[in-house]
Protein backbone atom coordinates (compact mmCIF):
# COMPACT_ATOMS: atom_id res chain seq x y z
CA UNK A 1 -17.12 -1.73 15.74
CA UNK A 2 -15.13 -0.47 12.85
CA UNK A 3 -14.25 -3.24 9.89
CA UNK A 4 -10.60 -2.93 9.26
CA UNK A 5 -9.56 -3.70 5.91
CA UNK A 6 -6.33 -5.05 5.79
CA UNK A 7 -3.67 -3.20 3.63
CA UNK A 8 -2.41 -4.16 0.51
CA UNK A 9 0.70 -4.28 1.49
CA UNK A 10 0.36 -6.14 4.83
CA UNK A 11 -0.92 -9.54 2.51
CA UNK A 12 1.37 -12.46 1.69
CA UNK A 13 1.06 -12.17 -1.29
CA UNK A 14 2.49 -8.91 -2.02
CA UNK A 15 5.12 -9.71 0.51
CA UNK A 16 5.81 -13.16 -2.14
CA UNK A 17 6.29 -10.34 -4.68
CA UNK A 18 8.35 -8.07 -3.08
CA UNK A 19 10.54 -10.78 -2.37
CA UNK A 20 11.16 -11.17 -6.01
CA UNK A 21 11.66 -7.80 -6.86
CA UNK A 22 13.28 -5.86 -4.12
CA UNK A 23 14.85 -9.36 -1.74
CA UNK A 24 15.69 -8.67 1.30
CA UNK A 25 14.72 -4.69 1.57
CA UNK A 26 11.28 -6.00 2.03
CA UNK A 27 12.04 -6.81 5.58
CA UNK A 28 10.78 -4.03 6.64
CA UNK A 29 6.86 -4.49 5.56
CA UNK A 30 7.63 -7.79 7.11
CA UNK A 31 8.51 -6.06 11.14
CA UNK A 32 5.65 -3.63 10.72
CA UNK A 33 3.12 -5.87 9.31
CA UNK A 34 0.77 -6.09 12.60
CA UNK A 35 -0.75 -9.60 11.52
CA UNK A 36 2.60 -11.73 12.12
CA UNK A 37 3.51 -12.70 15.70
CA UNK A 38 7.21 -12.12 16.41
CA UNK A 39 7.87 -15.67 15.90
CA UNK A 40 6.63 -15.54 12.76
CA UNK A 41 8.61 -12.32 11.68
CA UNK A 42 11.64 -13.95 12.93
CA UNK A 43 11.51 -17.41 10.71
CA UNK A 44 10.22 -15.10 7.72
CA UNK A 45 13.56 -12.95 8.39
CA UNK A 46 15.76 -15.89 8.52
CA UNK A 47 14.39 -17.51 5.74
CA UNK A 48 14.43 -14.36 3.27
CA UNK A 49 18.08 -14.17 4.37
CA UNK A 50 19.42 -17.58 3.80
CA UNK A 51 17.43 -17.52 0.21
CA UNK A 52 19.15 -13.99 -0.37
CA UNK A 53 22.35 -15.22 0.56
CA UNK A 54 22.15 -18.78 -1.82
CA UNK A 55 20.80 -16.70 -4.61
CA UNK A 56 23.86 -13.95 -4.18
CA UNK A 57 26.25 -17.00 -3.80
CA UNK A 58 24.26 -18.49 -6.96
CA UNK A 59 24.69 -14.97 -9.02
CA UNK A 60 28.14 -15.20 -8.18
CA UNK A 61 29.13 -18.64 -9.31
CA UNK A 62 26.92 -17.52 -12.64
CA UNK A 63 29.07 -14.42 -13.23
CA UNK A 64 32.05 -16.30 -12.96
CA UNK A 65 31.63 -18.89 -15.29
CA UNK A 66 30.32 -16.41 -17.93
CA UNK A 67 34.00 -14.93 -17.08
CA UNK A 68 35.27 -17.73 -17.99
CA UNK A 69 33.92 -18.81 -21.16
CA UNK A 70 33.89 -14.58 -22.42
CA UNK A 71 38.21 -15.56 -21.70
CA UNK A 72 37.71 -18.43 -23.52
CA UNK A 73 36.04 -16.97 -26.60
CA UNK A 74 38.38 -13.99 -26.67
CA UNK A 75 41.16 -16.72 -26.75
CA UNK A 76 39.98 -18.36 -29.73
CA UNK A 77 39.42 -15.06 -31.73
CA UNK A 78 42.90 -13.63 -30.97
């Protein structure tokens, strides 16, 4: 019997921090990674979306106050 060594990239924790860098493009480490049942692959999907979807709506609502108060500045200088 041969001992397989996992792969660095199959762990959880380099999934955690590909999350972080790259969102949801990760997904695909996630559908080939042989230790996750397809349940599990499915909730880790969904939830990697929803988060990717309230941090985009988050960035969003960021960018547009920063509009606003760069409109309010220029205002007050001209």
């Amino acid at each position: 019997m041969e001992n397989k060594k996992e792969k660095w990239y199959f762990k959880t924790w380099s999934l955690a921090v590909s999350f972080f860098f790259i969102g949801p493009f990760m997904l695909p480490l996630v559908w080939v990674n042989p230790g996750f049942s397809k349940k599990k692959k499915v909730i880790v999907t969904l939830v990697i979306l929803v988060l990717s979807c309230l941090l985009t709506l988050v960035l969003l609502k960021s960018l547009s106050y920063l509009n606003t108060y760069y409109q309010l500045l220029q205002n007050e200088i001209y």
